[in-house]
PDB file of N, CA and C in Angstrom:
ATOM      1  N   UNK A   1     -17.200 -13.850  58.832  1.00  0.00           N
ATOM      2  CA  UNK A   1     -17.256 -12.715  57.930  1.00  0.00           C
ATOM      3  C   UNK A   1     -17.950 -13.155  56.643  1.00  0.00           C
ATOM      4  N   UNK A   2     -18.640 -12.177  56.154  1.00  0.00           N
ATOM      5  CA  UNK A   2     -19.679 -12.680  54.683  1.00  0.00           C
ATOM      6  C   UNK A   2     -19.027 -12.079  53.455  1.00  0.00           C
ATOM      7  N   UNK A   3     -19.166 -13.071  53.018  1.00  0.00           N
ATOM      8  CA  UNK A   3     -18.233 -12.840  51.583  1.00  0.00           C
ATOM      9  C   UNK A   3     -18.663 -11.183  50.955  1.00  0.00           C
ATOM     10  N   UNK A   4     -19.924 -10.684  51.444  1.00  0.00           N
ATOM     11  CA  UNK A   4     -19.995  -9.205  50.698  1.00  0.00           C
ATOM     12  C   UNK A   4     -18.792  -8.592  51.943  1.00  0.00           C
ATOM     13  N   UNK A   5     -18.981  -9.327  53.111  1.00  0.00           N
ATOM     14  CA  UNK A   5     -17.659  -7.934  53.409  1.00  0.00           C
ATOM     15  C   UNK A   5     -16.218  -8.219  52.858  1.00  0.00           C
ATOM     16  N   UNK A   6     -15.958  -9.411  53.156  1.00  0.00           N
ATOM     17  CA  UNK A   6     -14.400 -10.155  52.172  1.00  0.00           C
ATOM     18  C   UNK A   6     -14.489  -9.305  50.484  1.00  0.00           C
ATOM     19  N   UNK A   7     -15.557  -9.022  49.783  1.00  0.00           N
ATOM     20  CA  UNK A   7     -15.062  -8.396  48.958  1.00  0.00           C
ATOM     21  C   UNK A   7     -14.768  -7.261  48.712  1.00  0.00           C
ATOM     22  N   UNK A   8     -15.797  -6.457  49.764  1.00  0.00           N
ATOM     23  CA  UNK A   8     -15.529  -4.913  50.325  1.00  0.00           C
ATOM     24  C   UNK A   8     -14.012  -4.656  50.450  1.00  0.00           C
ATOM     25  N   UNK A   9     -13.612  -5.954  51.220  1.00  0.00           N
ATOM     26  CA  UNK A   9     -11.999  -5.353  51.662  1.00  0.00           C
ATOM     27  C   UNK A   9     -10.826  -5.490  50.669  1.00  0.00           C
ATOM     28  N   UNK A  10     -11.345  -6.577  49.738  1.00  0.00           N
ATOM     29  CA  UNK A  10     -10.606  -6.643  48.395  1.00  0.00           C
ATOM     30  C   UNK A  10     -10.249  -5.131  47.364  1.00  0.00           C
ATOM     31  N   UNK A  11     -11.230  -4.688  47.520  1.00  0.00           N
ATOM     32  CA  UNK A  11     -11.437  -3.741  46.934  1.00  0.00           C
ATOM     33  C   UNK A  11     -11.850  -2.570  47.406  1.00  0.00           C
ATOM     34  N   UNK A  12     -10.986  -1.774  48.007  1.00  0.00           N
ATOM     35  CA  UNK A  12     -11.026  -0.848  48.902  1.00  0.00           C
ATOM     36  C   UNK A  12     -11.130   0.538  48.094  1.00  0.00           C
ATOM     37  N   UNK A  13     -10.750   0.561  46.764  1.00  0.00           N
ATOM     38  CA  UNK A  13     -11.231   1.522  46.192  1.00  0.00           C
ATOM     39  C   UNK A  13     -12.386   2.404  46.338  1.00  0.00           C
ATOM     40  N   UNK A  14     -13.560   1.114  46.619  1.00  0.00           N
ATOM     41  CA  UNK A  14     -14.839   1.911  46.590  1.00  0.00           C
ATOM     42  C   UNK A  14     -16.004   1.229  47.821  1.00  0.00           C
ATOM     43  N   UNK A  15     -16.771   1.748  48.167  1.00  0.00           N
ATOM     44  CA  UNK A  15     -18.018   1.172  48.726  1.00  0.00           C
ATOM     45  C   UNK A  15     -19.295   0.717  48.419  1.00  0.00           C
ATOM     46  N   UNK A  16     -20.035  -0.229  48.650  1.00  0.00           N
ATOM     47  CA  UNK A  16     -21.069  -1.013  48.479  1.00  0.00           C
ATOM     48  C   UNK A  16     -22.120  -0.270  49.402  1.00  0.00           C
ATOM     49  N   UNK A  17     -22.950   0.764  48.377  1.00  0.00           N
ATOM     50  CA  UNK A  17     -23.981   0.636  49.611  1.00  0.00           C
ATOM     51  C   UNK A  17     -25.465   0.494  49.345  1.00  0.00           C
ATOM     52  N   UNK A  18     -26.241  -0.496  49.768  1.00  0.00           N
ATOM     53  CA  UNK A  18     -27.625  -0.688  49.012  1.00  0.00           C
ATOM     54  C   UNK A  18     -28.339  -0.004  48.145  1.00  0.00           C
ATOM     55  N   UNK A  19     -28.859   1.335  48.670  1.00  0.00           N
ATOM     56  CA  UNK A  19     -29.515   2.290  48.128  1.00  0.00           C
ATOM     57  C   UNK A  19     -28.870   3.466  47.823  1.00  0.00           C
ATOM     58  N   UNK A  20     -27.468   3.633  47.770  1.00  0.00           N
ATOM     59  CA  UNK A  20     -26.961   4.772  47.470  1.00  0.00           C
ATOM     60  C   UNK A  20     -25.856   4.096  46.217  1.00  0.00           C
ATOM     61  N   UNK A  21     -25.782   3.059  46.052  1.00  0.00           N
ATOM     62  CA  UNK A  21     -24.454   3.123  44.531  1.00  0.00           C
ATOM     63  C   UNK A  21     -23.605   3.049  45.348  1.00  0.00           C
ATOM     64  N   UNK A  22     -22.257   3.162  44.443  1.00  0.00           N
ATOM     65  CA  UNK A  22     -21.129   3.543  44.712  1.00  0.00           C
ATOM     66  C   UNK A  22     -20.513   4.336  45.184  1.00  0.00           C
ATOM     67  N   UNK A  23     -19.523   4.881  45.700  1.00  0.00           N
ATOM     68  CA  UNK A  23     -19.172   5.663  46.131  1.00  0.00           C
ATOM     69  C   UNK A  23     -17.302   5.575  45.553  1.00  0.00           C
ATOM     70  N   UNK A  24     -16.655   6.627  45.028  1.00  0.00           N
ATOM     71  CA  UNK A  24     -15.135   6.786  44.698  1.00  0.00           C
ATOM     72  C   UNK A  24     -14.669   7.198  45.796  1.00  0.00           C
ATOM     73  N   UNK A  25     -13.799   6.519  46.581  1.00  0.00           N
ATOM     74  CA  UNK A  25     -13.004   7.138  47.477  1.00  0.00           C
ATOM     75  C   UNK A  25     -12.047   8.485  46.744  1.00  0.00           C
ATOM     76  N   UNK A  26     -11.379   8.652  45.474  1.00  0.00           N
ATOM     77  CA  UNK A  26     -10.757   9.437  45.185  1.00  0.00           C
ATOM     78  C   UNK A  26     -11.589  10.409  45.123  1.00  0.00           C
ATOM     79  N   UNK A  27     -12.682  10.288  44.659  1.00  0.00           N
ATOM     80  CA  UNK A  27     -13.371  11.574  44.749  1.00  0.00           C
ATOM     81  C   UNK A  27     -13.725  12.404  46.714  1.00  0.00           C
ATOM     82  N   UNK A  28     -13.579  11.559  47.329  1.00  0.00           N
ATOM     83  CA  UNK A  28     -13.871  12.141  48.907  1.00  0.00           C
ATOM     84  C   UNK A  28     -12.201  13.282  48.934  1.00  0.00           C
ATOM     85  N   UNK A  29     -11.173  12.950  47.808  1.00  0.00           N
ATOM     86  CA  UNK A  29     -10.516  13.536  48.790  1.00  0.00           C
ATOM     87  C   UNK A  29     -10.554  14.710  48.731  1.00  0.00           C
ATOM     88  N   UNK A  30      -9.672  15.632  49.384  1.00  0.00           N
ATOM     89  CA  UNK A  30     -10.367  17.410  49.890  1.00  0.00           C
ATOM     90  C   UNK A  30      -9.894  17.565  47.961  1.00  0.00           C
ATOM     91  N   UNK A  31     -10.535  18.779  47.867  1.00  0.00           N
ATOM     92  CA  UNK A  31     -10.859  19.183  46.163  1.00  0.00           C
ATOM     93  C   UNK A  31     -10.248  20.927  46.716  1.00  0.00           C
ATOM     94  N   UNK A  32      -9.520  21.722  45.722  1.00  0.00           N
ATOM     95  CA  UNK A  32      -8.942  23.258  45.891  1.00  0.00           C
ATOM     96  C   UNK A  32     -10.610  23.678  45.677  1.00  0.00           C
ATOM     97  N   UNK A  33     -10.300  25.122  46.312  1.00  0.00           N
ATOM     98  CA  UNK A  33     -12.096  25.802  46.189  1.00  0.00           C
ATOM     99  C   UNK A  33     -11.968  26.116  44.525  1.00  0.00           C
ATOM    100  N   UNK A  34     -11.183  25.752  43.635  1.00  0.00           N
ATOM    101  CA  UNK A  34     -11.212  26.665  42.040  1.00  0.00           C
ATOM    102  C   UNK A  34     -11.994  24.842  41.787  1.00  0.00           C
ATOM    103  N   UNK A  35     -11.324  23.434  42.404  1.00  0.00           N
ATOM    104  CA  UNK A  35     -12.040  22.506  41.657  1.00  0.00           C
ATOM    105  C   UNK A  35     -13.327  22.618  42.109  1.00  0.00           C
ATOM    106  N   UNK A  36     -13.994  23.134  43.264  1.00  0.00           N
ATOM    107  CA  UNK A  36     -15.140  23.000  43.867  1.00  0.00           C
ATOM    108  C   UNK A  36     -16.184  23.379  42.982  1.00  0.00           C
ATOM    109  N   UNK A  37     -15.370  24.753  42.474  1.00  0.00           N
ATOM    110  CA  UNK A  37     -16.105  25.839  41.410  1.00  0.00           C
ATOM    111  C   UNK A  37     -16.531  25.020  39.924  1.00  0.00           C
ATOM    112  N   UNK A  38     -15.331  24.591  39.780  1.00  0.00           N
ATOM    113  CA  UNK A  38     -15.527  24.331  38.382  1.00  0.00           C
ATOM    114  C   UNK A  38     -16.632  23.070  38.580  1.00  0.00           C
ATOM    115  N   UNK A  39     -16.202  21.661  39.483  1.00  0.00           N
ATOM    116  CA  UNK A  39     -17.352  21.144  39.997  1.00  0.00           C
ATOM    117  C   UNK A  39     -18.992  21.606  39.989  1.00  0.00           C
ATOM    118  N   UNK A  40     -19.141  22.733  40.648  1.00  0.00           N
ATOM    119  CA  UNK A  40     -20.473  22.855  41.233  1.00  0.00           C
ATOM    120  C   UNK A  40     -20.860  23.481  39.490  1.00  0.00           C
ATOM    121  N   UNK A  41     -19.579  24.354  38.800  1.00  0.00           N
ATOM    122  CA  UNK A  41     -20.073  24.837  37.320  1.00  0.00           C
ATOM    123  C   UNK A  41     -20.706  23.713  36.345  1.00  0.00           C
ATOM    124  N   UNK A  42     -19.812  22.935  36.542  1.00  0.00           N
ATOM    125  CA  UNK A  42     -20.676  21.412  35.582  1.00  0.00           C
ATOM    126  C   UNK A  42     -21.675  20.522  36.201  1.00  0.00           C
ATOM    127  N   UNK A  43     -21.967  21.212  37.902  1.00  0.00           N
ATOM    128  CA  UNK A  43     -23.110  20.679  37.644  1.00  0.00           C
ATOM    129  C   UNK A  43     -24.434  21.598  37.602  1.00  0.00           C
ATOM    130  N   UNK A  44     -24.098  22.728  37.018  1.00  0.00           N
ATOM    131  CA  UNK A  44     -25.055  23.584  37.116  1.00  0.00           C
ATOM    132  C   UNK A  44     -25.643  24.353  38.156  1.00  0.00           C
ATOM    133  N   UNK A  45     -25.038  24.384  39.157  1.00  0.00           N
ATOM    134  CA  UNK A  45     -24.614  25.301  40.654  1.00  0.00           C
ATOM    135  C   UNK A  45     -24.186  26.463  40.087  1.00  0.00           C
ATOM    136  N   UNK A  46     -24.961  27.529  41.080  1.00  0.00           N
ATOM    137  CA  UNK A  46     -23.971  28.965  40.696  1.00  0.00           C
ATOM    138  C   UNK A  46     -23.790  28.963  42.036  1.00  0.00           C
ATOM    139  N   UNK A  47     -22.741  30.240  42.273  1.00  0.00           N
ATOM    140  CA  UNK A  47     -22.504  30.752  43.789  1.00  0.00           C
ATOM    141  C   UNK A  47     -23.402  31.325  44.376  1.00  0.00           C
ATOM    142  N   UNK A  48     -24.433  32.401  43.905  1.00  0.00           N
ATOM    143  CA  UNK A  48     -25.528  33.133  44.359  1.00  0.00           C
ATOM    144  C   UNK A  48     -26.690  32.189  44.323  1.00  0.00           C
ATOM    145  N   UNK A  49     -27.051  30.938  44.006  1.00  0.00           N
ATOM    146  CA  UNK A  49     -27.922  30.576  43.626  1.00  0.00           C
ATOM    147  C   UNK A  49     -28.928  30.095  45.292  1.00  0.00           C
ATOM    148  N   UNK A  50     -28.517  30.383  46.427  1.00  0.00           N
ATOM    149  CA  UNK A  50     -29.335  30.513  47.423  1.00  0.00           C
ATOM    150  C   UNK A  50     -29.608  31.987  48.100  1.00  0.00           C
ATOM    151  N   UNK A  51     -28.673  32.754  47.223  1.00  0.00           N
ATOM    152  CA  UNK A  51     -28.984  34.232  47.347  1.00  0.00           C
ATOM    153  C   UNK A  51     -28.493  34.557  48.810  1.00  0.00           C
ATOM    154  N   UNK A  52     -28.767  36.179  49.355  1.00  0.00           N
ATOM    155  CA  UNK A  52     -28.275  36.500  50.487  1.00  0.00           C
ATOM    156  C   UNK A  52     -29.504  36.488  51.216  1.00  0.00           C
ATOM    157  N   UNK A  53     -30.774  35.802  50.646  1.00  0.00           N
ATOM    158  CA  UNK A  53     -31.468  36.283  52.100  1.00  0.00           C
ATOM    159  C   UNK A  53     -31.667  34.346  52.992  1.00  0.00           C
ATOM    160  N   UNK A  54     -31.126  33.715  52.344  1.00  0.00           N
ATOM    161  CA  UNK A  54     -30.722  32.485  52.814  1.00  0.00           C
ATOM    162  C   UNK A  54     -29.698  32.298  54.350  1.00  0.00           C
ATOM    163  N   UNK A  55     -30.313  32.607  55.240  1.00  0.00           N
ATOM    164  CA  UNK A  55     -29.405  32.779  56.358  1.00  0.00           C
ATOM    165  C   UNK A  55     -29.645  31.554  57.253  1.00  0.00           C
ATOM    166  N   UNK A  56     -28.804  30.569  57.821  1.00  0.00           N
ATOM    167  CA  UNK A  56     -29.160  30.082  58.476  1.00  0.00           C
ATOM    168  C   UNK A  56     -29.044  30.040  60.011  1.00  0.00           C
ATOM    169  N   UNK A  57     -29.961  30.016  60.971  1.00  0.00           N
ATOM    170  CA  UNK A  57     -30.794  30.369  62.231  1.00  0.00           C
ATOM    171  C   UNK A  57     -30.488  29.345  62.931  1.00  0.00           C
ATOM    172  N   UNK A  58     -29.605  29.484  63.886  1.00  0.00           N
ATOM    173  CA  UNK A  58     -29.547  28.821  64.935  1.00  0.00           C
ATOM    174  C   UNK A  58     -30.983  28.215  65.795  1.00  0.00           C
ATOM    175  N   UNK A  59     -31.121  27.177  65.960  1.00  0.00           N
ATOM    176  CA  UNK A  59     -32.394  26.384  66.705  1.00  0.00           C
ATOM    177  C   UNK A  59     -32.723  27.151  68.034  1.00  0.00           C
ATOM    178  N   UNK A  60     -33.583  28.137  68.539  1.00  0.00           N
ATOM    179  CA  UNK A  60     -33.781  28.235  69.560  1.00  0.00           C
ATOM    180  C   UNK A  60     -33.468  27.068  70.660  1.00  0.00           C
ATOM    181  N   UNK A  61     -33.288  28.112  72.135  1.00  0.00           N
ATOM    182  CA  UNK A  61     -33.028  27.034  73.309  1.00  0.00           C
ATOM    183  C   UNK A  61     -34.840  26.697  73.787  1.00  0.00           C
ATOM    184  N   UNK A  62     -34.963  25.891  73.229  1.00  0.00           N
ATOM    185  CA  UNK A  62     -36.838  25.827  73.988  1.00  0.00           C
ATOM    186  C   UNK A  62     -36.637  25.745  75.497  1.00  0.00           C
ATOM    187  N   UNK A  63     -36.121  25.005  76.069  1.00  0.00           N
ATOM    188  CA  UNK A  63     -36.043  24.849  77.782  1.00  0.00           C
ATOM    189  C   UNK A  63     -35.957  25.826  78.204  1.00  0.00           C
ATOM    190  N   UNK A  64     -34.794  27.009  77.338  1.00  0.00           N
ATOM    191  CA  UNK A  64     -35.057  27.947  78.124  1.00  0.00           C
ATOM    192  C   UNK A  64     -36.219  29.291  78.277  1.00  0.00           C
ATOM    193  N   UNK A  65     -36.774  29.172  76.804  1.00  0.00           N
ATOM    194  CA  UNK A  65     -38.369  29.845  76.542  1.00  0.00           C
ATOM    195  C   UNK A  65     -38.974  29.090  77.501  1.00  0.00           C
ATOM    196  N   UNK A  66     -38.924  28.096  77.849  1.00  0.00           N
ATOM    197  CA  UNK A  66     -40.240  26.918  78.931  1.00  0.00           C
ATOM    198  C   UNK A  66     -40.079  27.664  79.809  1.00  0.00           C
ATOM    199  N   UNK A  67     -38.823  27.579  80.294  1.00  0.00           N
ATOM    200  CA  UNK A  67     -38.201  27.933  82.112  1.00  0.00           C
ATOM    201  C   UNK A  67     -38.967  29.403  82.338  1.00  0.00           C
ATOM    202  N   UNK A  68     -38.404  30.242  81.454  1.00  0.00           N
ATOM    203  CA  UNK A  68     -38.460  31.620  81.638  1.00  0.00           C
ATOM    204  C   UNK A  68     -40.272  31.800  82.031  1.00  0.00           C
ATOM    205  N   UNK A  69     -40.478  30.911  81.364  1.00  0.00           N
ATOM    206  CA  UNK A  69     -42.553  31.340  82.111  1.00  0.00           C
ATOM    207  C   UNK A  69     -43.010  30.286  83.292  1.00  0.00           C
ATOM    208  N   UNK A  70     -41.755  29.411  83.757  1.00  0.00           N
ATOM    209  CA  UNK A  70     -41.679  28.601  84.965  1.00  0.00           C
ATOM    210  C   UNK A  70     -42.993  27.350  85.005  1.00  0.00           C
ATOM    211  N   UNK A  71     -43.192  26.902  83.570  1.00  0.00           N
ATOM    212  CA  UNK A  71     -43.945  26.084  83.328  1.00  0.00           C
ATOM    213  C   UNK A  71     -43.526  24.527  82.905  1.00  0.00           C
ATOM    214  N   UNK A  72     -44.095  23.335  83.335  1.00  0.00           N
ATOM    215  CA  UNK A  72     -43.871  22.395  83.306  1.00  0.00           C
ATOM    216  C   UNK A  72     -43.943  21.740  82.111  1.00  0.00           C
ATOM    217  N   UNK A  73     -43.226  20.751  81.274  1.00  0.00           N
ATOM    218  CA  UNK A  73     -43.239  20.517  79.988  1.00  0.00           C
ATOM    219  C   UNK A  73     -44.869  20.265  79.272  1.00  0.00           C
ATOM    220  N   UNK A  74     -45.623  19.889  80.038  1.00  0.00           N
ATOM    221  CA  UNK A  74     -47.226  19.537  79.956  1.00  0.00           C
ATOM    222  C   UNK A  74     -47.688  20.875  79.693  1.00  0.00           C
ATOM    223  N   UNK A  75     -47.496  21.483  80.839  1.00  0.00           N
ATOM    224  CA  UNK A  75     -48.242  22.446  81.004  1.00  0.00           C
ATOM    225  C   UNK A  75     -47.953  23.726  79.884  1.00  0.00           C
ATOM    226  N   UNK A  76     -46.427  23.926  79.383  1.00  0.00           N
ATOM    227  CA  UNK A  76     -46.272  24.440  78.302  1.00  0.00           C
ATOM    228  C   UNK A  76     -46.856  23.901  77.306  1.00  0.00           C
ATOM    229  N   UNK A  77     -46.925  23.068  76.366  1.00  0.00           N
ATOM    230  CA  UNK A  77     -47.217  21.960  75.471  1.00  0.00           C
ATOM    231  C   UNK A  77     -48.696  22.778  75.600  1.00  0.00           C
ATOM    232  N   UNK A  78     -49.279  22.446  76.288  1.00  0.00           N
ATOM    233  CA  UNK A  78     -51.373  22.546  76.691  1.00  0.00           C
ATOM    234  C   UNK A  78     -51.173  23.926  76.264  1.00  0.00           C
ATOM    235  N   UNK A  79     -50.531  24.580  77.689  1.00  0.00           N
ATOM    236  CA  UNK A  79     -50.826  26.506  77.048  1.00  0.00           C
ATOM    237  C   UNK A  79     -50.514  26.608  75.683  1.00  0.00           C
ATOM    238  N   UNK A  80     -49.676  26.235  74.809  1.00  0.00           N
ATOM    239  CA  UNK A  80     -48.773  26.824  73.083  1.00  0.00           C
ATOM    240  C   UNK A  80     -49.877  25.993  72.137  1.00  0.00           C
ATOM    241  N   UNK A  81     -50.130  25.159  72.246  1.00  0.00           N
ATOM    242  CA  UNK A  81     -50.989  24.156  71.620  1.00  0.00           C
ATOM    243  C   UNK A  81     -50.196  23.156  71.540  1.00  0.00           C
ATOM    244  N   UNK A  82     -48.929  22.950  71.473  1.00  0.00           N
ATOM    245  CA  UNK A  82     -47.828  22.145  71.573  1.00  0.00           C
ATOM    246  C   UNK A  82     -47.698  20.589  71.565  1.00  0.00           C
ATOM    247  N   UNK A  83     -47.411  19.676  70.558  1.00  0.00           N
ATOM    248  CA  UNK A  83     -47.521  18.506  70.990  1.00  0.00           C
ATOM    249  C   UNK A  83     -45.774  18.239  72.012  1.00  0.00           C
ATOM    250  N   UNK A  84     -46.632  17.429  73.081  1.00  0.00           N
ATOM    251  CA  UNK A  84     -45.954  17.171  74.187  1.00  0.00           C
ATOM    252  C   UNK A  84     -44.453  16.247  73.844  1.00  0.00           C
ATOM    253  N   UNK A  85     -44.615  15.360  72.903  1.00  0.00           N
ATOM    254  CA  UNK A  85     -43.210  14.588  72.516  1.00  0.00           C
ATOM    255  C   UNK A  85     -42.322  15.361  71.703  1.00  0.00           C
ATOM    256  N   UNK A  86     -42.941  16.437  70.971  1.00  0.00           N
ATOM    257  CA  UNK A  86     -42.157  17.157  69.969  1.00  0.00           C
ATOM    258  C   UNK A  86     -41.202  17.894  70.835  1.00  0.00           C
ATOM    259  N   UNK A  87     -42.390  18.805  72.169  1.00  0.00           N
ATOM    260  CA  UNK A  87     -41.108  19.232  73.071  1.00  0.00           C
ATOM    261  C   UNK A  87     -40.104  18.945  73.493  1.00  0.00           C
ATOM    262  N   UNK A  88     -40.318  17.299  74.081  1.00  0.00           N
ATOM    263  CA  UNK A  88     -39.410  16.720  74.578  1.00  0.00           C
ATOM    264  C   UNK A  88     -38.006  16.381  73.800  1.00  0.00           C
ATOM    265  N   UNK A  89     -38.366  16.246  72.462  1.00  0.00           N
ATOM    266  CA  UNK A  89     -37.904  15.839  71.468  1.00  0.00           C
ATOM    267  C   UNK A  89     -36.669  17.212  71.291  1.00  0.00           C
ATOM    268  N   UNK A  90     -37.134  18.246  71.101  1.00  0.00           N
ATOM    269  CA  UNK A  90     -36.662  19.951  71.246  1.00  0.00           C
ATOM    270  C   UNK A  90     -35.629  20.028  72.349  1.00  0.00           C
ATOM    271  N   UNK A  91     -35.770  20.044  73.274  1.00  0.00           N
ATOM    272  CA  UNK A  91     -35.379  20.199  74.182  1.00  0.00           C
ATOM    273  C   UNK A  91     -34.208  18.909  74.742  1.00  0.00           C
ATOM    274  N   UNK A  92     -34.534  17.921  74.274  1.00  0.00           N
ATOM    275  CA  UNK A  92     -33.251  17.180  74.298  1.00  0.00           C
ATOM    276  C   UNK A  92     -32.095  17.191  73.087  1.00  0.00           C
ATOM    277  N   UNK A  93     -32.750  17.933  72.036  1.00  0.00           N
ATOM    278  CA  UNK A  93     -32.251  18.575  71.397  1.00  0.00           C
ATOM    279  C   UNK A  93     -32.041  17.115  70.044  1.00  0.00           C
ATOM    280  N   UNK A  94     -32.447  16.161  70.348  1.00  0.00           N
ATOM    281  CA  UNK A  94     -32.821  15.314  69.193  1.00  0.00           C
ATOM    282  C   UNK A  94     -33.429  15.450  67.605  1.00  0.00           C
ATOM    283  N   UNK A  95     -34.329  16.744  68.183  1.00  0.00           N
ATOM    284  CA  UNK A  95     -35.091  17.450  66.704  1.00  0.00           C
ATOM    285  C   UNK A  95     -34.785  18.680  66.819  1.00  0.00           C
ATOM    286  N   UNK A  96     -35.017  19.323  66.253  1.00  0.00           N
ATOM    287  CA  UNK A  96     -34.275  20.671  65.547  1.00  0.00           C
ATOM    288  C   UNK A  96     -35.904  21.589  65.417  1.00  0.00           C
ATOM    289  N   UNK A  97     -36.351  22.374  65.867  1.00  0.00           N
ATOM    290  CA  UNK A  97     -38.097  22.887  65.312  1.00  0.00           C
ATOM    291  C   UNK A  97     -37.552  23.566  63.624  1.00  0.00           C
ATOM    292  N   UNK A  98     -38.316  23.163  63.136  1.00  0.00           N
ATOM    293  CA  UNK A  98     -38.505  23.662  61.933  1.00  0.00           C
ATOM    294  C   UNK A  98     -39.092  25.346  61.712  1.00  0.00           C
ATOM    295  N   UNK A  99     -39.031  26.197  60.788  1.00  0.00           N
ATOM    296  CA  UNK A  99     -38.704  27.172  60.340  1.00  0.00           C
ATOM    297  C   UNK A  99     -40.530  27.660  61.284  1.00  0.00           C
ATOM    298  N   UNK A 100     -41.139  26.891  60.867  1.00  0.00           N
ATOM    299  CA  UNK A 100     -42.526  28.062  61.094  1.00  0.00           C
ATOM    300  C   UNK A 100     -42.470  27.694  62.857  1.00  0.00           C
ATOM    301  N   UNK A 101     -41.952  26.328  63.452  1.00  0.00           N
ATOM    302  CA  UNK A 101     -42.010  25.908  65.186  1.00  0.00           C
ATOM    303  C   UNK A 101     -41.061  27.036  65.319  1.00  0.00           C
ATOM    304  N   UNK A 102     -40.094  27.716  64.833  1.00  0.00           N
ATOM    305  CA  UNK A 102     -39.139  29.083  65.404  1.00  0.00           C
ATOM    306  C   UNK A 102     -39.486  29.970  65.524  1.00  0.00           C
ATOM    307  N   UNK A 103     -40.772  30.481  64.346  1.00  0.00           N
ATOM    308  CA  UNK A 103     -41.379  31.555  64.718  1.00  0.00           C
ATOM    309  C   UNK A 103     -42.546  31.427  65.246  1.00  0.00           C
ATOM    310  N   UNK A 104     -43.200  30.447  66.065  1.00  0.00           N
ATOM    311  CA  UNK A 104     -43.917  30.124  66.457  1.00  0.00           C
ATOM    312  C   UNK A 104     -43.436  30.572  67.909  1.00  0.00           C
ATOM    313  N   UNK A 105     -42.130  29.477  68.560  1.00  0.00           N
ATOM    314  CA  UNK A 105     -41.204  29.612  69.641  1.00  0.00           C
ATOM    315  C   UNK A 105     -40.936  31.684  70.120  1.00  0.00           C
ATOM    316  N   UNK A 106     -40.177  31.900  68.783  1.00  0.00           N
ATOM    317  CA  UNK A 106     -40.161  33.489  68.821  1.00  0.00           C
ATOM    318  C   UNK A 106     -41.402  34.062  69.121  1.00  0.00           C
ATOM    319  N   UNK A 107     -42.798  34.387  68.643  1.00  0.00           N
ATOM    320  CA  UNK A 107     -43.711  34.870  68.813  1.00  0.00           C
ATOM    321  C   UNK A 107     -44.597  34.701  70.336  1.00  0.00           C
ATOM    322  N   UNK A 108     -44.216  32.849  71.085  1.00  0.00           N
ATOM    323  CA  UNK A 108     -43.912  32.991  72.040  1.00  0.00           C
ATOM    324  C   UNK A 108     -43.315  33.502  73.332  1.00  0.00           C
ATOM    325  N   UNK A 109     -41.939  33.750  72.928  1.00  0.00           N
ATOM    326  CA  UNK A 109     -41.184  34.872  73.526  1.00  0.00           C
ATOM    327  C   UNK A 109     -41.853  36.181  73.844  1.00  0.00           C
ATOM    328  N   UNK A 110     -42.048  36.810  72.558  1.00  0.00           N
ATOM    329  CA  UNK A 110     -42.715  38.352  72.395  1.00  0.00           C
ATOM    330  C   UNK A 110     -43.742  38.328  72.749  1.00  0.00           C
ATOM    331  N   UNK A 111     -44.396  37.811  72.499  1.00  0.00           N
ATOM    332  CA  UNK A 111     -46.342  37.800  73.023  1.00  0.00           C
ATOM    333  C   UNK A 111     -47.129  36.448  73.197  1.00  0.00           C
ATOM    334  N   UNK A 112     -46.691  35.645  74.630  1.00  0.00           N
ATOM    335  CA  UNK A 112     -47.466  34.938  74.839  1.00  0.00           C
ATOM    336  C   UNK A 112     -49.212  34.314  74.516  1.00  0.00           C
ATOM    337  N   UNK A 113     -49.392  35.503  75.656  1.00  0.00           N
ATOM    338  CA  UNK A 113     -51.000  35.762  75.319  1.00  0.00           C
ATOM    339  C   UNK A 113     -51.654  35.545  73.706  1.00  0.00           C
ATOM    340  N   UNK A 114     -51.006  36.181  73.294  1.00  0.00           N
ATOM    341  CA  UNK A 114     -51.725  36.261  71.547  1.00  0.00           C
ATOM    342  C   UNK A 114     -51.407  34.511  71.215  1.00  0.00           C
ATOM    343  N   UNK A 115     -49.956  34.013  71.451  1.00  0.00           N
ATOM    344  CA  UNK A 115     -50.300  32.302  71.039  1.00  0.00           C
ATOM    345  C   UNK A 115     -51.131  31.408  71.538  1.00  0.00           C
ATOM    346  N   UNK A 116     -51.563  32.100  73.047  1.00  0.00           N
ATOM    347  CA  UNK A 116     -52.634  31.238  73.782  1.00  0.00           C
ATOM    348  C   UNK A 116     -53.648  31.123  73.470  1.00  0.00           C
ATOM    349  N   UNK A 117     -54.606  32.445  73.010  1.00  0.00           N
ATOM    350  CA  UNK A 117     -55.252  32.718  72.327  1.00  0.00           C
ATOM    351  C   UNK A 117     -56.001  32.194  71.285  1.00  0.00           C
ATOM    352  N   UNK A 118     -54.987  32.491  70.727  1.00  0.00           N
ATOM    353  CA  UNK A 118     -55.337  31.494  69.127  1.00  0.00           C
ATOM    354  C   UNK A 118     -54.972  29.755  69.188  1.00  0.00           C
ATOM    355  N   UNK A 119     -54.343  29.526  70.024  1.00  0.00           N
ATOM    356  CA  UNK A 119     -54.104  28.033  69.877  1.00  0.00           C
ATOM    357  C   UNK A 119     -55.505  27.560  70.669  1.00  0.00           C
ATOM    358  N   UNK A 120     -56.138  28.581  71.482  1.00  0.00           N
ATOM    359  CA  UNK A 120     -57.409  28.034  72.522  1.00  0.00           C
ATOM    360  C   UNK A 120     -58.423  28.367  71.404  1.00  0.00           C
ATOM    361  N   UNK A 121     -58.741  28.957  70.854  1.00  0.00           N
ATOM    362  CA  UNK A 121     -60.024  29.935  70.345  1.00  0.00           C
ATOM    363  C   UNK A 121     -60.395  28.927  69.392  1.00  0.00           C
TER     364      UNK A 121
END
């Protein structure tokens, strides 16, 4: 054992972590939603401050947009313009598509043709 962990355990109060500082264990523990408030108030957080049109969107199932046009991960990828690892990546569900790959995915759904299109042209 290396003396940085022997002192870790000495001092269990807090954690050592390279690039992040310190860390207070008292502060992890659960906080009432009025300290949360007053919290997020000193740090200059409001409650509305991501507003209501901030919704967050479940990740499409890509495998199952693939399946439904009975195309092979290649062969989807080629038709969408699609890079081929990103799919794979999607679909094992390792990466998450990002906001414009959803409506990309969606617009897929609705109108193939028009993404083929433009990803060929």
């Amino acid at each position: 054992m290396s003396s940085e962990q022997k002192s870790r355990r000495k001092n269990p109060s807090t954690i050592q972590r390279k690039s992040q500082g310190r860390i207070e264990r008292a502060k992890l523990l659960p906080m009432t939603d009025a300290e949360i408030s007053a919290s997020d108030a000193d740090a200059g957080i409001r409650e509305d401050a991501l507003g209501p049109a901030q919704v967050i969107v479940p990740a499409p199932d890509v495998r199952a947009i693939r399946a439904r046009f009975d195309l092979s991960q290649e062969e989807f990828a080629e038709r969408f313009g699609l890079g081929l690892r990103t799919l794979q990546e999607w679909e094992q569900r390792r990466r998450v598509p990002d906001s414009p790959a959803r409506l990309l995915l969606r617009v897929i759904e609705l109108d193939p043709d028009a993404v083929e299109r433009a990803a060929h042209s």
